[in-house]
N, C-alpha and C. Protein backbone atom coordinates (compact mmCIF):
# COMPACT_ATOMS: atom_id res chain seq x y z
N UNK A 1 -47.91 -78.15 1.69
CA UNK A 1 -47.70 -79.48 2.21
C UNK A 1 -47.98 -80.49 1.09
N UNK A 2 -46.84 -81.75 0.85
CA UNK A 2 -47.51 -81.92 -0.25
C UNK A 2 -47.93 -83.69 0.20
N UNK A 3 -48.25 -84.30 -0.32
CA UNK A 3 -49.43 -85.59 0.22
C UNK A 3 -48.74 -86.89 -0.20
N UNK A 4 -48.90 -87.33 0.49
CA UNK A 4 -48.64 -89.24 0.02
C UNK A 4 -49.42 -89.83 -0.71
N UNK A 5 -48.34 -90.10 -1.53
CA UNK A 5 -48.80 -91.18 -2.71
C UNK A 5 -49.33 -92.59 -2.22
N UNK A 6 -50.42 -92.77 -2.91
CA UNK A 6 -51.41 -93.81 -2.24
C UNK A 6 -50.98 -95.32 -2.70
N UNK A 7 -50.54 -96.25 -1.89
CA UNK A 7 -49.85 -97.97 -2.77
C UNK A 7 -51.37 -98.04 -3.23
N UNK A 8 -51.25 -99.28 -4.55
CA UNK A 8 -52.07 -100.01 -5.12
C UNK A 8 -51.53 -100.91 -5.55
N UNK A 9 -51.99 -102.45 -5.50
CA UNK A 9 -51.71 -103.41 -6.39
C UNK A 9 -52.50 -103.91 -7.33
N UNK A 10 -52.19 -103.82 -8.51
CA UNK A 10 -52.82 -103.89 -9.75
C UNK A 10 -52.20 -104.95 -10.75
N UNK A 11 -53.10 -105.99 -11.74
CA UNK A 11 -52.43 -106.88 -12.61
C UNK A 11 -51.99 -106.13 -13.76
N UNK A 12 -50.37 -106.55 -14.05
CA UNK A 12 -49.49 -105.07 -14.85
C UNK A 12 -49.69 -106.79 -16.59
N UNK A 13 -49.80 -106.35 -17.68
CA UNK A 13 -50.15 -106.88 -18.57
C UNK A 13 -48.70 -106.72 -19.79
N UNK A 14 -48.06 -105.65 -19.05
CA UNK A 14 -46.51 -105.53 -19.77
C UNK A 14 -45.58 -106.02 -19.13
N UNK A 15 -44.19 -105.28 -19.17
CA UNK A 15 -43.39 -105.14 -18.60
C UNK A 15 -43.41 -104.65 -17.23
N UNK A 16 -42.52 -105.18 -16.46
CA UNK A 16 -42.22 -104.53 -15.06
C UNK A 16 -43.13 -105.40 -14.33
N UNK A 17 -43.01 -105.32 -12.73
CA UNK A 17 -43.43 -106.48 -11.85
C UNK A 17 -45.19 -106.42 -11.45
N UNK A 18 -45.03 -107.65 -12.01
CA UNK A 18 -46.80 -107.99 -11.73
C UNK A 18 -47.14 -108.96 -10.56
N UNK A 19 -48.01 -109.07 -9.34
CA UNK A 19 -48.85 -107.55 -9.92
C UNK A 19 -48.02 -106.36 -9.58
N UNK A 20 -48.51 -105.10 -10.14
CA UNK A 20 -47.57 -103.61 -9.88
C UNK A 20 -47.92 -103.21 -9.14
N UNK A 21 -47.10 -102.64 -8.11
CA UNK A 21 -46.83 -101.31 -7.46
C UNK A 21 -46.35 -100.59 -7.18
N UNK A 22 -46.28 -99.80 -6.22
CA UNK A 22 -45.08 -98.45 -6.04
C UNK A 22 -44.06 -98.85 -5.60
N UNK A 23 -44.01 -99.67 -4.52
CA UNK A 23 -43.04 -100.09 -3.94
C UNK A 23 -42.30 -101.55 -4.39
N UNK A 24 -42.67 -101.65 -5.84
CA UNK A 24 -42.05 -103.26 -6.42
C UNK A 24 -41.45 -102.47 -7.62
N UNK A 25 -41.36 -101.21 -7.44
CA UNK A 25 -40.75 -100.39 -8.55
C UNK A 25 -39.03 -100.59 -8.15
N UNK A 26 -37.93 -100.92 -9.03
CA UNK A 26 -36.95 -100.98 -8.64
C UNK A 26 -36.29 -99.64 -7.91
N UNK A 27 -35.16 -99.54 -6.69
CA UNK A 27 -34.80 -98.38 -6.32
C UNK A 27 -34.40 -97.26 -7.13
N UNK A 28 -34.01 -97.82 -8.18
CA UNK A 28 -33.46 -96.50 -9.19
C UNK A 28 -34.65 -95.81 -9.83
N UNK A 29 -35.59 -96.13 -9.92
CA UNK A 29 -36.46 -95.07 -10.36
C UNK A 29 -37.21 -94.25 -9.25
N UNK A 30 -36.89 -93.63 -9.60
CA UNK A 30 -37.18 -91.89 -8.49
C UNK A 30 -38.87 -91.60 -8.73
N UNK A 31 -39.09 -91.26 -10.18
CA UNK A 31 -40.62 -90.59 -10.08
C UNK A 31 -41.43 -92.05 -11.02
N UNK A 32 -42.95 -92.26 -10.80
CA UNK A 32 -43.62 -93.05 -11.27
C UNK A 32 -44.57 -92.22 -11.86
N UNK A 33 -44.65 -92.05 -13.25
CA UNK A 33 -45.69 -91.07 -13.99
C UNK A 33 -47.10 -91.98 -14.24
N UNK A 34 -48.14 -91.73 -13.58
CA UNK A 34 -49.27 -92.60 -13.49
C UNK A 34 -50.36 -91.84 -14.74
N UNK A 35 -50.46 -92.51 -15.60
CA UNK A 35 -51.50 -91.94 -16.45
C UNK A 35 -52.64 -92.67 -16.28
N UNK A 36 -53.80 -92.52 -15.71
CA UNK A 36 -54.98 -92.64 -15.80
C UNK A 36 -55.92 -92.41 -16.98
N UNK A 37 -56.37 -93.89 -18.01
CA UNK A 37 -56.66 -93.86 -18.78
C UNK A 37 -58.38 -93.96 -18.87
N UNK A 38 -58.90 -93.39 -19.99
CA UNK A 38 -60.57 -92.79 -19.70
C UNK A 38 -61.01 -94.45 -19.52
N UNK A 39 -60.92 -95.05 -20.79
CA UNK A 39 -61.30 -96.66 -21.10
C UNK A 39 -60.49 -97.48 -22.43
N UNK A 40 -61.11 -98.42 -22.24
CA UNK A 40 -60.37 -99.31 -23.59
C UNK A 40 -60.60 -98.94 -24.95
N UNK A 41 -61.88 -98.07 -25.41
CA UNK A 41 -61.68 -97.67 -26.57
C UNK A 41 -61.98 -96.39 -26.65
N UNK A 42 -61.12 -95.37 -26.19
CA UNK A 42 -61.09 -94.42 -25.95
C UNK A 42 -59.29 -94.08 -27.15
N UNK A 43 -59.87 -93.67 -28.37
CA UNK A 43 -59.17 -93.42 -29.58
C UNK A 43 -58.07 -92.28 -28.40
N UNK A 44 -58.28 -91.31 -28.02
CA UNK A 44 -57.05 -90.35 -27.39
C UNK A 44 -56.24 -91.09 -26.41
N UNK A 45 -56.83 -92.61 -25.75
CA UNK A 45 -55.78 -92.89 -24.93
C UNK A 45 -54.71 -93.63 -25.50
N UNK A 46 -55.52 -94.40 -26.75
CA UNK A 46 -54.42 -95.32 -27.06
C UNK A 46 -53.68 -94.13 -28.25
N UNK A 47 -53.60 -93.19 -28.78
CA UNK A 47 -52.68 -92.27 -29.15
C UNK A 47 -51.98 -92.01 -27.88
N UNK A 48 -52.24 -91.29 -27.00
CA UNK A 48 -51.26 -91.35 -25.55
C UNK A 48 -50.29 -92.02 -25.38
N UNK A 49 -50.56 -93.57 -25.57
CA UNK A 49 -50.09 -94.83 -25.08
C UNK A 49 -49.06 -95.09 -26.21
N UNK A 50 -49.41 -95.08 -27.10
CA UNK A 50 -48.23 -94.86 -27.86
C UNK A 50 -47.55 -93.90 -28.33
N UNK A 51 -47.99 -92.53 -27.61
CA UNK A 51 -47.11 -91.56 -27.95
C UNK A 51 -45.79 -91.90 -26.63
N UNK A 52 -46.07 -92.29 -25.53
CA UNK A 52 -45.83 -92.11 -24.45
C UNK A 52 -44.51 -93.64 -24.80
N UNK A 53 -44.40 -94.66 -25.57
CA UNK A 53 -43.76 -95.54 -25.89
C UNK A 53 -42.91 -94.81 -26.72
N UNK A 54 -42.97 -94.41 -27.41
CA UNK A 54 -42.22 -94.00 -28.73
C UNK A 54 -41.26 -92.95 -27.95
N UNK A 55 -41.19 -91.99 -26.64
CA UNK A 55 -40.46 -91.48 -25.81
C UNK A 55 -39.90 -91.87 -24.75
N UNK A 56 -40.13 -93.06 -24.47
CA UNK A 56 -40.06 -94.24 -22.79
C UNK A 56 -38.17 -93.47 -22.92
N UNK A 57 -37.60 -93.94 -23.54
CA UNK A 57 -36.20 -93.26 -23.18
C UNK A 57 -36.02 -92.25 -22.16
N UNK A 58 -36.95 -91.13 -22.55
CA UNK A 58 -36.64 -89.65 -22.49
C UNK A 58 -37.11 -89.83 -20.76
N UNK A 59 -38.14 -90.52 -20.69
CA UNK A 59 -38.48 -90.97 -19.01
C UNK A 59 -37.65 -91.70 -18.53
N UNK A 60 -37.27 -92.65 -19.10
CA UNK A 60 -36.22 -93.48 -18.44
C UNK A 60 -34.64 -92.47 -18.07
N UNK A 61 -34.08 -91.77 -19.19
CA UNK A 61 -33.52 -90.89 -18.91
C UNK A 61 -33.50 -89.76 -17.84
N UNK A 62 -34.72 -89.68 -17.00
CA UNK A 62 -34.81 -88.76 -16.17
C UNK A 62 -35.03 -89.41 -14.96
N UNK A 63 -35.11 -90.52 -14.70
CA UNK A 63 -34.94 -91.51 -13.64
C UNK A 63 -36.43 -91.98 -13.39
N UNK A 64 -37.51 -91.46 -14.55
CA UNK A 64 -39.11 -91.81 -14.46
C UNK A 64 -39.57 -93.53 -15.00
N UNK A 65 -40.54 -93.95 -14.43
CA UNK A 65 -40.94 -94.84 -15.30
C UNK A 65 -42.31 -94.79 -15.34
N UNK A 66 -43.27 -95.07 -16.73
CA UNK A 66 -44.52 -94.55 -17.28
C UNK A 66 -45.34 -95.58 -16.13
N UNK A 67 -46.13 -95.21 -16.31
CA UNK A 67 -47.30 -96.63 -15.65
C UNK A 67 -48.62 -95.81 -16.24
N UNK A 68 -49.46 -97.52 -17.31
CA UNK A 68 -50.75 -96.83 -17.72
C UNK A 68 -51.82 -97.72 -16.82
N UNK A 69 -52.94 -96.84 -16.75
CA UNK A 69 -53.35 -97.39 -16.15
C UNK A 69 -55.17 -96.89 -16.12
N UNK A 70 -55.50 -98.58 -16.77
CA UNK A 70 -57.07 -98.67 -17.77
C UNK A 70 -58.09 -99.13 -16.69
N UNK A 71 -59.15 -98.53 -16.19
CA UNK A 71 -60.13 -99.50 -15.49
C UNK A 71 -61.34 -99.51 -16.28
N UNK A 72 -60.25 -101.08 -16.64
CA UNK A 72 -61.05 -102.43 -17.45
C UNK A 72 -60.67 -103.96 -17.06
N UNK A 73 -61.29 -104.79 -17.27
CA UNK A 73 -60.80 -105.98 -17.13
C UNK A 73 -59.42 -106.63 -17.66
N UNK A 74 -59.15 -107.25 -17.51
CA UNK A 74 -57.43 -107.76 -17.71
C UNK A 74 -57.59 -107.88 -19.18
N UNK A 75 -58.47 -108.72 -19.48
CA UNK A 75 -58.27 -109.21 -20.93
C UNK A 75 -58.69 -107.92 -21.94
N UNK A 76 -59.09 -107.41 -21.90
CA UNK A 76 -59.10 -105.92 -22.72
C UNK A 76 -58.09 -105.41 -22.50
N UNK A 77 -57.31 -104.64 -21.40
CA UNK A 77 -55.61 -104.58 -21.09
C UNK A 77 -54.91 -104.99 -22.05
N UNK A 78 -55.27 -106.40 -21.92
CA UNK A 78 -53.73 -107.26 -22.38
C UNK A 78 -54.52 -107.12 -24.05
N UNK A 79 -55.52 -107.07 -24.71
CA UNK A 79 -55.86 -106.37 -26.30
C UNK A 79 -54.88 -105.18 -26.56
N UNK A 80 -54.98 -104.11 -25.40
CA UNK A 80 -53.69 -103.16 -25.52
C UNK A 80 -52.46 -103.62 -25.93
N UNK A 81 -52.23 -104.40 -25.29
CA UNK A 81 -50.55 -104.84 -24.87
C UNK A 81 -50.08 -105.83 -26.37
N UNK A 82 -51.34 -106.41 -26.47
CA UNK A 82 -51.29 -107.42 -27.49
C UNK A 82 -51.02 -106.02 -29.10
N UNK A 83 -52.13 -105.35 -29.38
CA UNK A 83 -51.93 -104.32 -30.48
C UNK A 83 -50.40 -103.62 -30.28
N UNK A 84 -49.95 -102.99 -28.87
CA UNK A 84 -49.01 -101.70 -29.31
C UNK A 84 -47.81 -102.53 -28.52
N UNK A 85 -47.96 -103.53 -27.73
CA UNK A 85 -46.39 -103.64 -27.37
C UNK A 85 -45.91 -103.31 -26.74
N UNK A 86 -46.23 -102.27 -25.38
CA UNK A 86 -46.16 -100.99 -24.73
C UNK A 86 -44.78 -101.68 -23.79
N UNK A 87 -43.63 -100.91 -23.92
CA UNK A 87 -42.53 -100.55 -23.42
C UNK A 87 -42.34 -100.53 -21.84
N UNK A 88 -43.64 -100.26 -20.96
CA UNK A 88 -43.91 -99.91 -19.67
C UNK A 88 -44.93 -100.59 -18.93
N UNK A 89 -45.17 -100.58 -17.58
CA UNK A 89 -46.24 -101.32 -17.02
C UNK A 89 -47.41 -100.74 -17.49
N UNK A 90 -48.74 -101.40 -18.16
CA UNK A 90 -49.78 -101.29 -18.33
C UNK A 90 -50.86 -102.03 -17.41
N UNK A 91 -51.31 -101.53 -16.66
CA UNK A 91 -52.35 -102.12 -15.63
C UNK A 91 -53.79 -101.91 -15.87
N UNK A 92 -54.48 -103.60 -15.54
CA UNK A 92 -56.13 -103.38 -15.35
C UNK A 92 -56.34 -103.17 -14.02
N UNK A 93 -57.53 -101.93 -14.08
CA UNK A 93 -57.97 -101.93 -12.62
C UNK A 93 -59.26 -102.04 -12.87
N UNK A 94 -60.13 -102.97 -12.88
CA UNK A 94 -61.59 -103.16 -12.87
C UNK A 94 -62.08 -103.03 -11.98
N UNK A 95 -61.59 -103.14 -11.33
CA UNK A 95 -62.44 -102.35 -9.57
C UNK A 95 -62.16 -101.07 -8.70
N UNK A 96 -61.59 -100.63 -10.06
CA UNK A 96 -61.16 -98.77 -10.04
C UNK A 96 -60.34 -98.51 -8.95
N UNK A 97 -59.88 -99.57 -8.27
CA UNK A 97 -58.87 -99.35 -6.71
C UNK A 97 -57.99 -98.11 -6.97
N UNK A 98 -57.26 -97.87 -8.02
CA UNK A 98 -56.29 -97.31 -7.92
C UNK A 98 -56.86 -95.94 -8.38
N UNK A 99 -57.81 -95.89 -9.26
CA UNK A 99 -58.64 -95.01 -9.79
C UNK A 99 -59.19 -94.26 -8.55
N UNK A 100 -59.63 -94.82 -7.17
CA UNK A 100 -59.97 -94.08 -6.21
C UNK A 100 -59.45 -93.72 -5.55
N UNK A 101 -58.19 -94.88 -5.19
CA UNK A 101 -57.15 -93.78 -4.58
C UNK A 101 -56.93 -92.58 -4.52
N UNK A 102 -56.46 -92.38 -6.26
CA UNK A 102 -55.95 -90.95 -6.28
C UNK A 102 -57.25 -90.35 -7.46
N UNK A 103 -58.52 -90.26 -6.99
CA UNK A 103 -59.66 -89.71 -6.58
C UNK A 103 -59.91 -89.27 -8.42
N UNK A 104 -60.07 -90.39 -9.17
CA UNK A 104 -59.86 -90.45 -10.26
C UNK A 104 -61.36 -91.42 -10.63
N UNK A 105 -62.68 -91.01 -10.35
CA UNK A 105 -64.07 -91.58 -10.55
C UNK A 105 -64.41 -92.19 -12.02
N UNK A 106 -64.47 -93.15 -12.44
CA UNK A 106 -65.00 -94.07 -13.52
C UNK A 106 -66.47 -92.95 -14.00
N UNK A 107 -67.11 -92.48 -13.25
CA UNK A 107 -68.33 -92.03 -13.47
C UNK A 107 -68.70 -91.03 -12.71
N UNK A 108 -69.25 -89.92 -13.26
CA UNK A 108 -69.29 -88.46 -12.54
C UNK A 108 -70.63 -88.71 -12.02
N UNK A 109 -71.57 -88.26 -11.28
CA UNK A 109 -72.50 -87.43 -10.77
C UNK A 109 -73.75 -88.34 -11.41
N UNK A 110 -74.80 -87.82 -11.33
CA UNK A 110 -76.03 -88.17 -11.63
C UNK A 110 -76.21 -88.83 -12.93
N UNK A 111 -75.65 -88.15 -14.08
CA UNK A 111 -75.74 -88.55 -15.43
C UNK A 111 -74.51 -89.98 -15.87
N UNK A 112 -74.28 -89.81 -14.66
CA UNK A 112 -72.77 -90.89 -14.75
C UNK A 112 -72.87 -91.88 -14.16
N UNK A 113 -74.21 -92.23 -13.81
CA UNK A 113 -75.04 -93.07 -13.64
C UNK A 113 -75.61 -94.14 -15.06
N UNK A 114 -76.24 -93.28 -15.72
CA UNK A 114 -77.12 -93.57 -16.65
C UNK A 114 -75.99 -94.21 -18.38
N UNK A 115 -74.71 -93.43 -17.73
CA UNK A 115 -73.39 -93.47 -19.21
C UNK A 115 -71.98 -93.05 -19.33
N UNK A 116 -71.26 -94.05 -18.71
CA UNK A 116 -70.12 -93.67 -18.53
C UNK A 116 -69.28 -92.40 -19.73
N UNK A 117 -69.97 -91.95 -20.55
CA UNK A 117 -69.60 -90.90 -21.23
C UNK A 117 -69.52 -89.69 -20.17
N UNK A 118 -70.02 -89.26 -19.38
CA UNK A 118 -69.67 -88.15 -18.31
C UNK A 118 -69.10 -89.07 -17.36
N UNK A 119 -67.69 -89.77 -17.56
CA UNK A 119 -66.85 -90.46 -16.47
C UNK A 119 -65.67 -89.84 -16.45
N UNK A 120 -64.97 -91.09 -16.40
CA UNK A 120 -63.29 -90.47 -15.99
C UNK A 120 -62.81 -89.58 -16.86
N UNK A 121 -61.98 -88.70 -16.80
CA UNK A 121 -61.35 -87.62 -17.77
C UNK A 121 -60.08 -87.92 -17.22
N UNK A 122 -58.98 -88.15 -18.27
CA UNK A 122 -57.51 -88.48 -18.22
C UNK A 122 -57.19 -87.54 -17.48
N UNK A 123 -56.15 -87.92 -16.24
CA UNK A 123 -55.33 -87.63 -15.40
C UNK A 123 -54.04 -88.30 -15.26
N UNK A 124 -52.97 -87.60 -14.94
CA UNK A 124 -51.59 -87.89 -15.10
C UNK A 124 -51.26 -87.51 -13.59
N UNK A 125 -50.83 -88.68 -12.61
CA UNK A 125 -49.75 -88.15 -11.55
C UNK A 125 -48.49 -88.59 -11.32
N UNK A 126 -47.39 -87.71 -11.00
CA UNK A 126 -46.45 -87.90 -10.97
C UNK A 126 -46.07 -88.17 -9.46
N UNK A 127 -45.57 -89.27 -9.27
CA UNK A 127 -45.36 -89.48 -7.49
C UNK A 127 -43.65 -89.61 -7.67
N UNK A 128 -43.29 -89.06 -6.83
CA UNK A 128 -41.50 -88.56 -6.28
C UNK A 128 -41.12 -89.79 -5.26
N UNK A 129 -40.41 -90.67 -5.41
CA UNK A 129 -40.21 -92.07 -4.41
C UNK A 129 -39.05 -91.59 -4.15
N UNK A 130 -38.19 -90.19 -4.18
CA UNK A 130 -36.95 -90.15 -3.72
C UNK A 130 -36.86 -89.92 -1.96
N UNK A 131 -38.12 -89.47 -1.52
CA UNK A 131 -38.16 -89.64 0.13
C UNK A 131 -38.33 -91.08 0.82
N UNK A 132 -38.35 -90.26 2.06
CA UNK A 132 -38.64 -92.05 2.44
C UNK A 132 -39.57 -92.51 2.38
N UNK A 133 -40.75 -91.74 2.17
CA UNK A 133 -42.10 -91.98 1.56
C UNK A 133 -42.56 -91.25 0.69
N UNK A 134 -43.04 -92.14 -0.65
CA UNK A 134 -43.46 -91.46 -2.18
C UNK A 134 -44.66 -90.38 -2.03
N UNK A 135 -44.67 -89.53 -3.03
CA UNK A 135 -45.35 -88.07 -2.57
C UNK A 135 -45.73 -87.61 -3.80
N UNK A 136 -47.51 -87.11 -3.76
CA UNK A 136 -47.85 -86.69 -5.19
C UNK A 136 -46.91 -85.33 -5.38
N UNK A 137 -46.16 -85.61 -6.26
CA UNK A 137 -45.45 -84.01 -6.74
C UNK A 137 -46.17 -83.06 -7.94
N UNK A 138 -47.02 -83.84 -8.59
CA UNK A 138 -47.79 -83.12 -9.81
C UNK A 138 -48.99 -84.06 -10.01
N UNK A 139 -49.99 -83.01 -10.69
CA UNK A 139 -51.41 -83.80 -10.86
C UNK A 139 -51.99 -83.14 -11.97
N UNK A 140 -52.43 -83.60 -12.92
CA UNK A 140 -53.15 -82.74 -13.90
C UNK A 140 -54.60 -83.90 -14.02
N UNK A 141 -55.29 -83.04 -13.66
CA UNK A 141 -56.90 -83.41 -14.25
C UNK A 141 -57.38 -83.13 -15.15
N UNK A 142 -57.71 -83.78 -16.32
CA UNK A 142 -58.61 -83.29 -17.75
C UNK A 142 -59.82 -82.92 -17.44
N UNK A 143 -60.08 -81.63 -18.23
CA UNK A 143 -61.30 -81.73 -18.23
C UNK A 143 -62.54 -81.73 -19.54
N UNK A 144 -61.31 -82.84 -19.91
CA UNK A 144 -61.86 -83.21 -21.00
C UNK A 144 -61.36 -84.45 -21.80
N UNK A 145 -62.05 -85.31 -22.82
CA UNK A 145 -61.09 -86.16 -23.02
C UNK A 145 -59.71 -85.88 -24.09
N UNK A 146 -59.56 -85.03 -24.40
CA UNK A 146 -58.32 -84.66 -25.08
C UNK A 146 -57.76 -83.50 -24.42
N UNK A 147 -58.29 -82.87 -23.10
CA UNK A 147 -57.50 -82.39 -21.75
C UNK A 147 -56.20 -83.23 -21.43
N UNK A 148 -55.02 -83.34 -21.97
CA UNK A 148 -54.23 -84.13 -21.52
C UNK A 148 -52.70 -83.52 -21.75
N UNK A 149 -51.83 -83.33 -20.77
CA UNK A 149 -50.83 -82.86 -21.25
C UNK A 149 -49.80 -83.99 -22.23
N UNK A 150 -49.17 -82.95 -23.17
CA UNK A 150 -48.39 -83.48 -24.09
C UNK A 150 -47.01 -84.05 -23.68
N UNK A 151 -46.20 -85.33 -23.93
CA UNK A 151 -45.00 -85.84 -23.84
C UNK A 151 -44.21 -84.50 -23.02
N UNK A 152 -43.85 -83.58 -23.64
CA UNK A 152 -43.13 -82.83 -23.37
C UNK A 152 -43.61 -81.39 -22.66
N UNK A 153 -44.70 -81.52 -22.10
CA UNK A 153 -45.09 -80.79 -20.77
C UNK A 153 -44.27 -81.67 -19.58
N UNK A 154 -44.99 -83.22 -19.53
CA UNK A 154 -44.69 -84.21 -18.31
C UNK A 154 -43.31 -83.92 -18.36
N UNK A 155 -42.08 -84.36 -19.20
CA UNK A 155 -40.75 -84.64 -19.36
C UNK A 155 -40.43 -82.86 -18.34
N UNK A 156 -40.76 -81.63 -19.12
CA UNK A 156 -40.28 -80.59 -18.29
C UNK A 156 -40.85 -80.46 -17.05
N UNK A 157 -41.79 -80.90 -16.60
CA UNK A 157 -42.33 -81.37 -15.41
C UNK A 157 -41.21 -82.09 -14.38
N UNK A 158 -40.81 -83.39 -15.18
CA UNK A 158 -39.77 -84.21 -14.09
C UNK A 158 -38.77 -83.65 -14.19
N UNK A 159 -38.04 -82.44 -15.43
CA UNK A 159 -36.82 -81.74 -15.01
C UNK A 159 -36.79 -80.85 -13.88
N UNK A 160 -37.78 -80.18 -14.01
CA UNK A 160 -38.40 -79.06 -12.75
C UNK A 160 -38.43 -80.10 -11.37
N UNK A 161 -38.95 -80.94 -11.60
CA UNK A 161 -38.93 -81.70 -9.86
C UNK A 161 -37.52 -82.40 -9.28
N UNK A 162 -36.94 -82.85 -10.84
CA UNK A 162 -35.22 -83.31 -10.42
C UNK A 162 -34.58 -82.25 -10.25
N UNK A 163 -34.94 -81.14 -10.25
CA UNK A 163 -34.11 -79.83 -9.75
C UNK A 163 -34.52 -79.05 -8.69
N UNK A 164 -34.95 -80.17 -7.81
CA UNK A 164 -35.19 -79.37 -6.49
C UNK A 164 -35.02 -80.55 -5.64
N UNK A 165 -34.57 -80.40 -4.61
CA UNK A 165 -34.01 -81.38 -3.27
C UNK A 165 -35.39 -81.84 -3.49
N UNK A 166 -35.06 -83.54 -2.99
CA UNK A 166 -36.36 -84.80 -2.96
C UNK A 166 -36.72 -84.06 -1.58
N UNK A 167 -38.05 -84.16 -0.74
CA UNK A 167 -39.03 -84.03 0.33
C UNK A 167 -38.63 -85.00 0.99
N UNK A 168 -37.77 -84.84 2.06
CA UNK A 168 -37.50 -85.33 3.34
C UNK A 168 -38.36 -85.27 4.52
N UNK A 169 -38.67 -86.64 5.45
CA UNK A 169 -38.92 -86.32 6.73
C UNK A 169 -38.01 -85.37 7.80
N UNK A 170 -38.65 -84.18 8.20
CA UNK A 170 -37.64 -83.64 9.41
C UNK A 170 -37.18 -84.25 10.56
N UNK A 171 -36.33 -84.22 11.04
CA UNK A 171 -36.02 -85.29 12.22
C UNK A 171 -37.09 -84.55 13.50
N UNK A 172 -37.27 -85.62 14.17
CA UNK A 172 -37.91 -85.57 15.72
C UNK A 172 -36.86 -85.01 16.40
C-alpha cells in the first residue's frame, strides 16, 4: 500500500511558486523529488545542490521537478540561492514543518538534544502527483551525512516509476 504525500507550505527562495507546494506545482510535472537537506553549512549538501543543478534537465526531462529543502531560516536559504543560483525551488523550513511531515527530525534522541550533529541525515522523497492524490513512491534515508544517493540512482528511480501505470483510486 503505498501512502500520501503530505502538503506543506514553505518560503521557496528560487524559482517556482512561493510560497511552495505540492499542489502550486504546475500540472505537467508528474513526480516532485524532495531532497531534505542536513543544514546550511553542511559542505555534502551544497555539493548535492549543485550537483543536482548542473542535471535539472535530465529531471525536467522525465516530467520531475527538484525541490531542496533546508531547515533554516529564510535568510541563510536565500545565502544558498544568492552563492549557486539554483535552477529549482529551494525552500526554508525553520520550523521543520515539512521536515516532520515526512518524518525527517532536525535532531535525534537524547544526544540530539545537547548538538544537532546527531540530527537530520539527508533524505530524498520522490512523491508521484500523477493520481488523483500525490503518493510517496520512493524514500531513501541516510544514514549518514554522505548516505545520499547519487544524480543517477534518483534519475533511474523516476524511469522505473514512469514505467509503471500512475496509482489510481479504485472506483466505489
Amino acid at each position: 500500500m503505498t501512502q500520501e504525500a503530505r502538503e506543506f507550505s514553505l518560503p521557496n527562495v528560487a524559482v517556482g511558486p512561493d510560497p511552495f507546494s505540492l499542489s502550486a506545482l504546475p500540472d505537467d510535472v508528474e513526480f516532485a523529488v524532495l531532497f531534505f537537506q542536513r543544514d546550511h553549512y553542511c559542505t555534502n549538501c551544497r555539493k548535492q545542490v549543485r550537483d543536482l543543478a548542473d542535471r535539472i534537465e535530465a529531471f525536467h526531462g522525465r516530467g520531475a521537478e527538484v525541490v531542496s529543502i533546508v531547515p533554516e531560516p529564510i535568510e541563510r536559504v536565500e545565502q544558498w540561492q544568492e552563492k549557486f543560483g539554483l535552477p529549482y525551488p529551494l525552500l526554508a523550513d525553520p520550523d521543520v514543518e515539512a521536515g516532520d511531515a515526512y518524518d525527517q527530525p532536525v535532531r535525534f534522541g537524547i544526544l540530539g538534544k545537547f548538538s544537532d550533529f546527531f540530527g537530520r541525515m539527508p533524505e530524498v522523497v520522490v512523491v508521484d502527483r500523477r493520481g488523483s492524490d500525490p503518493e510517496i513512491a520512493y524514500v531513501h534515508k541516510g544514514s549518514s551525512t554522505f548516505d545520499r544517493p547519487d544524480v543517477d540512482e534518483i534519475l533511474a528511480e523516476l524511469d522505473a516509476l514512469r514505467a509503471e501505470p500512475p496509482q489510481r483510486d479504485a472506483p466505489a
